[in-house]
PDB file of N, CA and C in Angstrom:
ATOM      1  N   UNK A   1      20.276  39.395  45.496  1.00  0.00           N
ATOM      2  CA  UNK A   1      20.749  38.152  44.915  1.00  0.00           C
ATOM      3  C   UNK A   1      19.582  37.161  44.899  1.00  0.00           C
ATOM      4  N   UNK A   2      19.570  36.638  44.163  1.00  0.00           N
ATOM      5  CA  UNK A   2      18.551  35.197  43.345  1.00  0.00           C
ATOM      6  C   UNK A   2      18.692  34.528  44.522  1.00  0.00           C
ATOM      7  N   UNK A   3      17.423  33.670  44.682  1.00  0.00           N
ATOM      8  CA  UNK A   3      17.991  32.365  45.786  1.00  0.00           C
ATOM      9  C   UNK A   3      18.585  31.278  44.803  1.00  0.00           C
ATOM     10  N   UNK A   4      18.559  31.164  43.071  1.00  0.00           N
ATOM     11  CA  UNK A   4      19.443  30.068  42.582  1.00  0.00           C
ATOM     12  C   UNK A   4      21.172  30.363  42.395  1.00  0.00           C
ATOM     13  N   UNK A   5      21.285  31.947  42.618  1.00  0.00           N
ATOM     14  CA  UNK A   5      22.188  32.441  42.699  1.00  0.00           C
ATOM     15  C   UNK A   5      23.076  31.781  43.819  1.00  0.00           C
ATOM     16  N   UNK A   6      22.500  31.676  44.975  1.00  0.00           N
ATOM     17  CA  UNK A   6      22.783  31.787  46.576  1.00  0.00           C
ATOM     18  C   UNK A   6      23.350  30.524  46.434  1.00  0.00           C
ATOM     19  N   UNK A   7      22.254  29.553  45.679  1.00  0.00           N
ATOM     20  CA  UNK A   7      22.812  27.824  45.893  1.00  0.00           C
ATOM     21  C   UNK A   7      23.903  27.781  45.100  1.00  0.00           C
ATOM     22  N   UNK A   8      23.777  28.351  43.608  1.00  0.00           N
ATOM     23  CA  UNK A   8      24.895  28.254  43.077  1.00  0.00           C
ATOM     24  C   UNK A   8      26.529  28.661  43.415  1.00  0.00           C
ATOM     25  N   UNK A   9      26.372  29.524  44.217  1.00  0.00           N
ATOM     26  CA  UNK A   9      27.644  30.317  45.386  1.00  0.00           C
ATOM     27  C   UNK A   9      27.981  29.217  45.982  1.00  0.00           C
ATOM     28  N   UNK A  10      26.925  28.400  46.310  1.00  0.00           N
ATOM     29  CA  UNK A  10      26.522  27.440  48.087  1.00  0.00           C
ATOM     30  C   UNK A  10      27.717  26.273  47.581  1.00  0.00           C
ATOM     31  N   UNK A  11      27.145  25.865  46.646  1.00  0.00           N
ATOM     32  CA  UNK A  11      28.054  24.607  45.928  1.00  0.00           C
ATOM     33  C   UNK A  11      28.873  24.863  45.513  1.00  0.00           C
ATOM     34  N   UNK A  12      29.440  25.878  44.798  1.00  0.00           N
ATOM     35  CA  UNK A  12      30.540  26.041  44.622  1.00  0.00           C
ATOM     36  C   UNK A  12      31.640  26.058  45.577  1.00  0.00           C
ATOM     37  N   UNK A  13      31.277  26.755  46.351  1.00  0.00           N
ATOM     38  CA  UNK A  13      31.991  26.852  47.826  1.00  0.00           C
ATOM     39  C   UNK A  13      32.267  25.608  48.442  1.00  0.00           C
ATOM     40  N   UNK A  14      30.927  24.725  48.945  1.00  0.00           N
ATOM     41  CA  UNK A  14      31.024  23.472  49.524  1.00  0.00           C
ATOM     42  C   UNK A  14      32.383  22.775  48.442  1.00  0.00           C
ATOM     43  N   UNK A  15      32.382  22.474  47.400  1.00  0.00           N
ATOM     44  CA  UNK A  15      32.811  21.876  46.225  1.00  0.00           C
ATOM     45  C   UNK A  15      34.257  21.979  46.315  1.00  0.00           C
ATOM     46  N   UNK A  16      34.414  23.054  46.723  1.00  0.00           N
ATOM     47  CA  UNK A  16      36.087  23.710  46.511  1.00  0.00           C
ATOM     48  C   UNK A  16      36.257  23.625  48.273  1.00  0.00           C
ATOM     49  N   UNK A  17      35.601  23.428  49.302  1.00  0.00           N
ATOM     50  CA  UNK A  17      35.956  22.620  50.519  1.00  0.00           C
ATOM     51  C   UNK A  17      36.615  21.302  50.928  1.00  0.00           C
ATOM     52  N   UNK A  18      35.460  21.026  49.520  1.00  0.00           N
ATOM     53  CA  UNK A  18      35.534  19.177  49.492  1.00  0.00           C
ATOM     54  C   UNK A  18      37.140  18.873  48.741  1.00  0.00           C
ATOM     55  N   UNK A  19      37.258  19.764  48.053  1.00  0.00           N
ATOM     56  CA  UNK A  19      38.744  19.645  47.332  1.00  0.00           C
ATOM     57  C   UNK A  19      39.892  19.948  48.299  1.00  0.00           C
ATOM     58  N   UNK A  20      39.875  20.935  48.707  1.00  0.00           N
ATOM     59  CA  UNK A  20      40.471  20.992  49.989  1.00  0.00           C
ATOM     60  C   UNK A  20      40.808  20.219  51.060  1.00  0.00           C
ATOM     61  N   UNK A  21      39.946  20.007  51.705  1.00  0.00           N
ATOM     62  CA  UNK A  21      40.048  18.761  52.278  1.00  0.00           C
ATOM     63  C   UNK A  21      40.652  17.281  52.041  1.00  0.00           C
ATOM     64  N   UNK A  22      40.044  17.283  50.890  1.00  0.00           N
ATOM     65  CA  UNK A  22      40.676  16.050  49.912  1.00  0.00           C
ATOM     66  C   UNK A  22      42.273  16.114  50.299  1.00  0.00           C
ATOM     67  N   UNK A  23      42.584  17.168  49.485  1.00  0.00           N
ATOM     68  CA  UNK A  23      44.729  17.542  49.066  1.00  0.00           C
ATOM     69  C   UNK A  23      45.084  17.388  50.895  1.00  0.00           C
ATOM     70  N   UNK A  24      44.162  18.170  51.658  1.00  0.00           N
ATOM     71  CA  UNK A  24      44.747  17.935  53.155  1.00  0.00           C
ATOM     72  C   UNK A  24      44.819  16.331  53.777  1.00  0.00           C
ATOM     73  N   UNK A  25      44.369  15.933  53.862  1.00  0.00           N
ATOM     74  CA  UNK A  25      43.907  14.584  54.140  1.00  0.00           C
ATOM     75  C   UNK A  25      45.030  13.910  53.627  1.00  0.00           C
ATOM     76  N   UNK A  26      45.565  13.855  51.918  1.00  0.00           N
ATOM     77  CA  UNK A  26      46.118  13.051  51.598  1.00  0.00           C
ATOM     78  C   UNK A  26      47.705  13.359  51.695  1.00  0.00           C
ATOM     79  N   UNK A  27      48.290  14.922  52.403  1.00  0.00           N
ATOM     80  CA  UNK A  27      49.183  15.534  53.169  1.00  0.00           C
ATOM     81  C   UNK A  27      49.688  15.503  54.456  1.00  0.00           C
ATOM     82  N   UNK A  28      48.268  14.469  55.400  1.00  0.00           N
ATOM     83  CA  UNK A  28      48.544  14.614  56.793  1.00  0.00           C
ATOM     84  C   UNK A  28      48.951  13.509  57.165  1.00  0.00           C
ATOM     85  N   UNK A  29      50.174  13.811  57.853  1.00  0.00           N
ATOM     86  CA  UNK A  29      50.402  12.842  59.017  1.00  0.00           C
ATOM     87  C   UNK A  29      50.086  12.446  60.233  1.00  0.00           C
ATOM     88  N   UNK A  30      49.254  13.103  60.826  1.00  0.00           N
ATOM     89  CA  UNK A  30      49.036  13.046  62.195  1.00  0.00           C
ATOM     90  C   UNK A  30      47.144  12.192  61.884  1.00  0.00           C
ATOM     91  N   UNK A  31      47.701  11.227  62.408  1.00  0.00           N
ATOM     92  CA  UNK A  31      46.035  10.889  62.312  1.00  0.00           C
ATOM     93  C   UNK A  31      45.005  10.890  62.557  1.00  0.00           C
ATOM     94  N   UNK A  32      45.094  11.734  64.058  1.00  0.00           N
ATOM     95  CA  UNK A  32      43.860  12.241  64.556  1.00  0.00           C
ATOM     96  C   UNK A  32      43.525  13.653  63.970  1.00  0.00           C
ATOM     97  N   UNK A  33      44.101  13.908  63.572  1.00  0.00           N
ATOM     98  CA  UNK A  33      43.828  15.357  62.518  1.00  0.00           C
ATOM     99  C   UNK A  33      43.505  14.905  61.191  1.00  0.00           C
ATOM    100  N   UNK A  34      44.367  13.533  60.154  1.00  0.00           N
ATOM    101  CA  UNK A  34      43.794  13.196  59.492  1.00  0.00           C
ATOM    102  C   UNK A  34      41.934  12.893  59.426  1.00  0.00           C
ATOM    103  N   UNK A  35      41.702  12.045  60.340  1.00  0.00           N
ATOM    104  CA  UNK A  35      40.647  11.383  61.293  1.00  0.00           C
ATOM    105  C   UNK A  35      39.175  12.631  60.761  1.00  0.00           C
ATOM    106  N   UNK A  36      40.221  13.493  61.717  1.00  0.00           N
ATOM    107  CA  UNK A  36      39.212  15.084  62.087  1.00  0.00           C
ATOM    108  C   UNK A  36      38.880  15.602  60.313  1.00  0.00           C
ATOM    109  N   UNK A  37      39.742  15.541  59.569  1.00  0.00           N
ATOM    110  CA  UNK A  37      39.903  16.338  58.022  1.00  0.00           C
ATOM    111  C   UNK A  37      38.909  15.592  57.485  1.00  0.00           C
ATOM    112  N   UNK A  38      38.940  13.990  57.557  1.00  0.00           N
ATOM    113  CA  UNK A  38      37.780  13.118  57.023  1.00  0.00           C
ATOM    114  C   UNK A  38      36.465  12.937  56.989  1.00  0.00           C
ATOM    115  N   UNK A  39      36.338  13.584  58.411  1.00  0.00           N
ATOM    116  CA  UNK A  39      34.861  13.542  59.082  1.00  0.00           C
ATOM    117  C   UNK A  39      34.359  14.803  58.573  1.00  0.00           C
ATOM    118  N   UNK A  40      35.089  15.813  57.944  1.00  0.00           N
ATOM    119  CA  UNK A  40      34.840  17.568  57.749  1.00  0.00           C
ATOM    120  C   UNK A  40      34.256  17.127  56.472  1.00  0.00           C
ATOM    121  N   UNK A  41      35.438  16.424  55.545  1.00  0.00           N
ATOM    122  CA  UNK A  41      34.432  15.903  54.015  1.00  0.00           C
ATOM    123  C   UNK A  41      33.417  15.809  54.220  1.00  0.00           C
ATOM    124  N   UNK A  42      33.316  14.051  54.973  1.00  0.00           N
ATOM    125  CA  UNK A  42      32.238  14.066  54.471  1.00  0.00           C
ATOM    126  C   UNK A  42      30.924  14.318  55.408  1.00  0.00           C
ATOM    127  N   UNK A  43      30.680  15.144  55.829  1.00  0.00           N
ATOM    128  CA  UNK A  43      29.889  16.310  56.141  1.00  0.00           C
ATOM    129  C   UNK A  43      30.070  17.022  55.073  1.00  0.00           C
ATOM    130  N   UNK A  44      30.886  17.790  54.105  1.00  0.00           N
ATOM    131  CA  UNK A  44      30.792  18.745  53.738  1.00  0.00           C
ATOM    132  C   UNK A  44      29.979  18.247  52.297  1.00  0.00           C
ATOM    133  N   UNK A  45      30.559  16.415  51.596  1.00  0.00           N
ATOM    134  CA  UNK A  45      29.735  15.795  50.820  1.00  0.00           C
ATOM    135  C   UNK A  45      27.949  15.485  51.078  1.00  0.00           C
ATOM    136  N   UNK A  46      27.756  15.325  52.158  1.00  0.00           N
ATOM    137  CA  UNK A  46      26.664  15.190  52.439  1.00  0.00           C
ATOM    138  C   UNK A  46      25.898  16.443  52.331  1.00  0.00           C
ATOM    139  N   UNK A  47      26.685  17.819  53.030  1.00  0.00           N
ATOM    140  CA  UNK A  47      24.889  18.352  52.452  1.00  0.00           C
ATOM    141  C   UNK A  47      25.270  19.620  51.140  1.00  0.00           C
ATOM    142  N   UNK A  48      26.464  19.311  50.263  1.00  0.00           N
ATOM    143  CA  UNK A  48      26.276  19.559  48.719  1.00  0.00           C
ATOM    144  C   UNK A  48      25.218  18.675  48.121  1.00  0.00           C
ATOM    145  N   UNK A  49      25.329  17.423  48.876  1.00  0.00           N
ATOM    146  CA  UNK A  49      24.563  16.142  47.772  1.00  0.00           C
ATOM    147  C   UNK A  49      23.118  16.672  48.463  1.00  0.00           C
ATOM    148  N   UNK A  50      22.824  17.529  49.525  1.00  0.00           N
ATOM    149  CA  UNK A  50      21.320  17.605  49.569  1.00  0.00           C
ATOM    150  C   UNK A  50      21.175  18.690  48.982  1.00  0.00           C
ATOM    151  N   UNK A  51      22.302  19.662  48.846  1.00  0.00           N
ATOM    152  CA  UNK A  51      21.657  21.063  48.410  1.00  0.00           C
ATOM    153  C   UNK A  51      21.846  20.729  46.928  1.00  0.00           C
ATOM    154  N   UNK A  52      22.332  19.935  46.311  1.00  0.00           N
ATOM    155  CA  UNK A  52      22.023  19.344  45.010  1.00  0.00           C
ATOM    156  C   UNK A  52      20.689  19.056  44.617  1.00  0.00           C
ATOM    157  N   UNK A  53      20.186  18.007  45.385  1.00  0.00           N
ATOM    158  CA  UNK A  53      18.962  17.896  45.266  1.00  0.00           C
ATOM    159  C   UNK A  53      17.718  18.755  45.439  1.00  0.00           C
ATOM    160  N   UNK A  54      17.963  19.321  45.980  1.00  0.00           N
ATOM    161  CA  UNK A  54      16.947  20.429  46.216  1.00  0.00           C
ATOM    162  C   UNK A  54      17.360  21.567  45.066  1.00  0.00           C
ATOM    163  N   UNK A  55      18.527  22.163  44.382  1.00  0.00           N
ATOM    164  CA  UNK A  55      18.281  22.017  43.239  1.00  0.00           C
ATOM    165  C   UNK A  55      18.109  22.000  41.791  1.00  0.00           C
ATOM    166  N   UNK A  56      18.074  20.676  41.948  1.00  0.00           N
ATOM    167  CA  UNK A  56      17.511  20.221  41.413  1.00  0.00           C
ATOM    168  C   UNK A  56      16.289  19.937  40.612  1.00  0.00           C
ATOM    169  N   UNK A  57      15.424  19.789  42.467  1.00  0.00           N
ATOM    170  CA  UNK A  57      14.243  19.506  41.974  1.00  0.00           C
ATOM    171  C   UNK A  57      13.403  21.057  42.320  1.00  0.00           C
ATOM    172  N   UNK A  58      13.766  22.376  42.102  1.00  0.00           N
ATOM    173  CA  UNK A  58      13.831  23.440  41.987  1.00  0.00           C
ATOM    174  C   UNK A  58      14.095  23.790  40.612  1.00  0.00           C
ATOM    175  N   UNK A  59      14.456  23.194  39.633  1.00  0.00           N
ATOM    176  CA  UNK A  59      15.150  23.095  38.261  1.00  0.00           C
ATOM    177  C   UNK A  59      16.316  24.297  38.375  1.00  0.00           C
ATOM    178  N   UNK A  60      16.675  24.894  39.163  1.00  0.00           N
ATOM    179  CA  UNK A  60      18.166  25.121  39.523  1.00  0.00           C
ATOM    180  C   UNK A  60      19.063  24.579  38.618  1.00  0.00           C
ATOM    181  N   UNK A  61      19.145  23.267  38.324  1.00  0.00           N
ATOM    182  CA  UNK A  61      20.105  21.750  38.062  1.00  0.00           C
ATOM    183  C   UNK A  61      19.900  21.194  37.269  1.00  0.00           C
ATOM    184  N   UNK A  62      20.364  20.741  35.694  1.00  0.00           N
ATOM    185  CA  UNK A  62      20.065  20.027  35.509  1.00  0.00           C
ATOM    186  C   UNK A  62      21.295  18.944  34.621  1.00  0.00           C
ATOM    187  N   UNK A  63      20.715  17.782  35.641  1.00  0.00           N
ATOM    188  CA  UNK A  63      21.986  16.933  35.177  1.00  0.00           C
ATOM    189  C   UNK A  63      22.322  16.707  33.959  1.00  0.00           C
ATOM    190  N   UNK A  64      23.730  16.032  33.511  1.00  0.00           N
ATOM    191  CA  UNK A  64      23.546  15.318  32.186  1.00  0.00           C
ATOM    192  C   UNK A  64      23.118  14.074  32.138  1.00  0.00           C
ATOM    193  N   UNK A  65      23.110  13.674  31.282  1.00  0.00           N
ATOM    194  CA  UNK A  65      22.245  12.580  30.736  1.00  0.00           C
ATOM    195  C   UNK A  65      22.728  11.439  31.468  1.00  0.00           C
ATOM    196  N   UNK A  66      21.653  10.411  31.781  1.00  0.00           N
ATOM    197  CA  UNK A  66      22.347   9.210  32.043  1.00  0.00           C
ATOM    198  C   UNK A  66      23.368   8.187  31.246  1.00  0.00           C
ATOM    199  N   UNK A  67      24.620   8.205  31.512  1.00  0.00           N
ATOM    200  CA  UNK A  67      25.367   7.417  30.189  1.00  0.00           C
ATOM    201  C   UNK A  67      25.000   5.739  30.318  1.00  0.00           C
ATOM    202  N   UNK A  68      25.295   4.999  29.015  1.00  0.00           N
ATOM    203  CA  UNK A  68      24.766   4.074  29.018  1.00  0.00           C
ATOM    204  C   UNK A  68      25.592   3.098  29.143  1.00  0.00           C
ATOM    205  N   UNK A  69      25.335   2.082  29.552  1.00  0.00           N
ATOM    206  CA  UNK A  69      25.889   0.357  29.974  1.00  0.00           C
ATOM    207  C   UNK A  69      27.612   0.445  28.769  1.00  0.00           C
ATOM    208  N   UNK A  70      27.900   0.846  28.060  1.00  0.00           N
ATOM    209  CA  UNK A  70      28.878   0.527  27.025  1.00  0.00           C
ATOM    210  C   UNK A  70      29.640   1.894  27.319  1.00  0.00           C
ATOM    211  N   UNK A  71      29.491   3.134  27.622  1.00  0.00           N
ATOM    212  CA  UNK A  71      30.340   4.499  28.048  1.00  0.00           C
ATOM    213  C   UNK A  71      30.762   4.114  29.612  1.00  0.00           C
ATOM    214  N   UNK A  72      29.997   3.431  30.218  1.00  0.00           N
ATOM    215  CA  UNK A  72      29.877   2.913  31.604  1.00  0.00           C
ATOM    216  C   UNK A  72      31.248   1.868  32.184  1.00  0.00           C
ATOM    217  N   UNK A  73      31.119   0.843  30.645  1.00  0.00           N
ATOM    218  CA  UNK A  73      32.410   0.244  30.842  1.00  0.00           C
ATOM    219  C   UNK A  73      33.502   0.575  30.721  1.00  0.00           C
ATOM    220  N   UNK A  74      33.514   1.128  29.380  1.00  0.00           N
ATOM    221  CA  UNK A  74      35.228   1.791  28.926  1.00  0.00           C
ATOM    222  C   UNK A  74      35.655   2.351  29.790  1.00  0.00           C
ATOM    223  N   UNK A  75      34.775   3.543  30.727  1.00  0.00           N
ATOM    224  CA  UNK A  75      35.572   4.084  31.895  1.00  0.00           C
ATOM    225  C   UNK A  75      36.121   3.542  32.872  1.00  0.00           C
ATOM    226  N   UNK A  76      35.335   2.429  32.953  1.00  0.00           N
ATOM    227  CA  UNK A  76      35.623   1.600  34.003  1.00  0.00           C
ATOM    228  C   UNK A  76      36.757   0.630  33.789  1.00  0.00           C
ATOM    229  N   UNK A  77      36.872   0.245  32.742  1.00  0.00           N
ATOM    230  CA  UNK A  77      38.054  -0.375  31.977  1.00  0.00           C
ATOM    231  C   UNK A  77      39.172   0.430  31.841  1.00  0.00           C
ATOM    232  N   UNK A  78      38.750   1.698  31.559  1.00  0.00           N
ATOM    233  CA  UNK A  78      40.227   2.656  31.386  1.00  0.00           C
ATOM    234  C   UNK A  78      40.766   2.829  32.909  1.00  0.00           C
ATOM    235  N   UNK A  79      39.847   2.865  33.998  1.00  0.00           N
ATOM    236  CA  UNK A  79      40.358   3.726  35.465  1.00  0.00           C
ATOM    237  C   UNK A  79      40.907   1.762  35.976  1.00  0.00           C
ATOM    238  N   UNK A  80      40.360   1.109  35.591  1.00  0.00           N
ATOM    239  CA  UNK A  80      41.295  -0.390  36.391  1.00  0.00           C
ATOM    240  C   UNK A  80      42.000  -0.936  35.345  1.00  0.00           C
ATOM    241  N   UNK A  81      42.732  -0.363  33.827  1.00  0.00           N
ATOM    242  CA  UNK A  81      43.630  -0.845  33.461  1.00  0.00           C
ATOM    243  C   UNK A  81      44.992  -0.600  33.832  1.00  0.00           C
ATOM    244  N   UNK A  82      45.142   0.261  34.710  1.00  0.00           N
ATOM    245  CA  UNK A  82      46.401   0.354  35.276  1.00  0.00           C
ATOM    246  C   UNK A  82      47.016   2.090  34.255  1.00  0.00           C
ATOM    247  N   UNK A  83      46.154   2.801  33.571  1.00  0.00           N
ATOM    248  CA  UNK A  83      46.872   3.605  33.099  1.00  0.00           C
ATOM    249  C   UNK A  83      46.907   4.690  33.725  1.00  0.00           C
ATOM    250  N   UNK A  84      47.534   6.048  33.384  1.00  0.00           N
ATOM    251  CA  UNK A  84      47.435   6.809  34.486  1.00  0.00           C
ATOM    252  C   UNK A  84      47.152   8.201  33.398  1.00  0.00           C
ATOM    253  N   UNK A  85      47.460   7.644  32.074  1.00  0.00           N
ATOM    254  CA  UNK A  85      47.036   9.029  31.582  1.00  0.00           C
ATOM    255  C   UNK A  85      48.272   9.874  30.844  1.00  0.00           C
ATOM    256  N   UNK A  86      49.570   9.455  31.751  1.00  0.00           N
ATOM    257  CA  UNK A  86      50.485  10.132  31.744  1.00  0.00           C
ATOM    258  C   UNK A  86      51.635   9.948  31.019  1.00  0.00           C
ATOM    259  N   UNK A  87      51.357   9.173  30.203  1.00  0.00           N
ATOM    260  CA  UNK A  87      52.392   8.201  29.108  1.00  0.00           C
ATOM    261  C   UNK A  87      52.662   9.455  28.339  1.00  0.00           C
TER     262      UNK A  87
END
């Protein structure tokens, strides 16, 4: 196996943790287990976002484009107008 192979496995995995975690978290009642589920994220965000970067700058990665000041708003306008999508 490739080592871009390996990362690409790596993140995927981390990725579908982080989702996990997520649905648990927002399921739990007990809050020191909540607490515990939170701290697992984000650890598990932190080193996708390094094995991102690395890569990255490996060209592994490559992002999309930076969107600009006017795609930037509408989203931002659509996610705090109160809609949900679901009309």
């Amino acid at each position: 196996m490739q080592e871009k192979e390996m990362v690409d496995d790596i993140l995927s995995g981390t990725k579908a943790s982080i989702d996990y975690y997520s649905r648990a978290i927002t399921e739990c009642a007990n809050q020191q287990l909540r607490s515990t589920l939170q701290q697992l994220r984000n650890e598990a965000e932190q080193f996708q976002y390094q094995l991102f970067q690395i890569a990255e700058q490996k060209g592994y990665y490559k992002p999309a484009p930076t969107a600009d000041q006017q795609s930037i708003q509408e989203v931002k306008s659509g996610l705090s107008g109160g809609s949900t999508g679901m009309e």
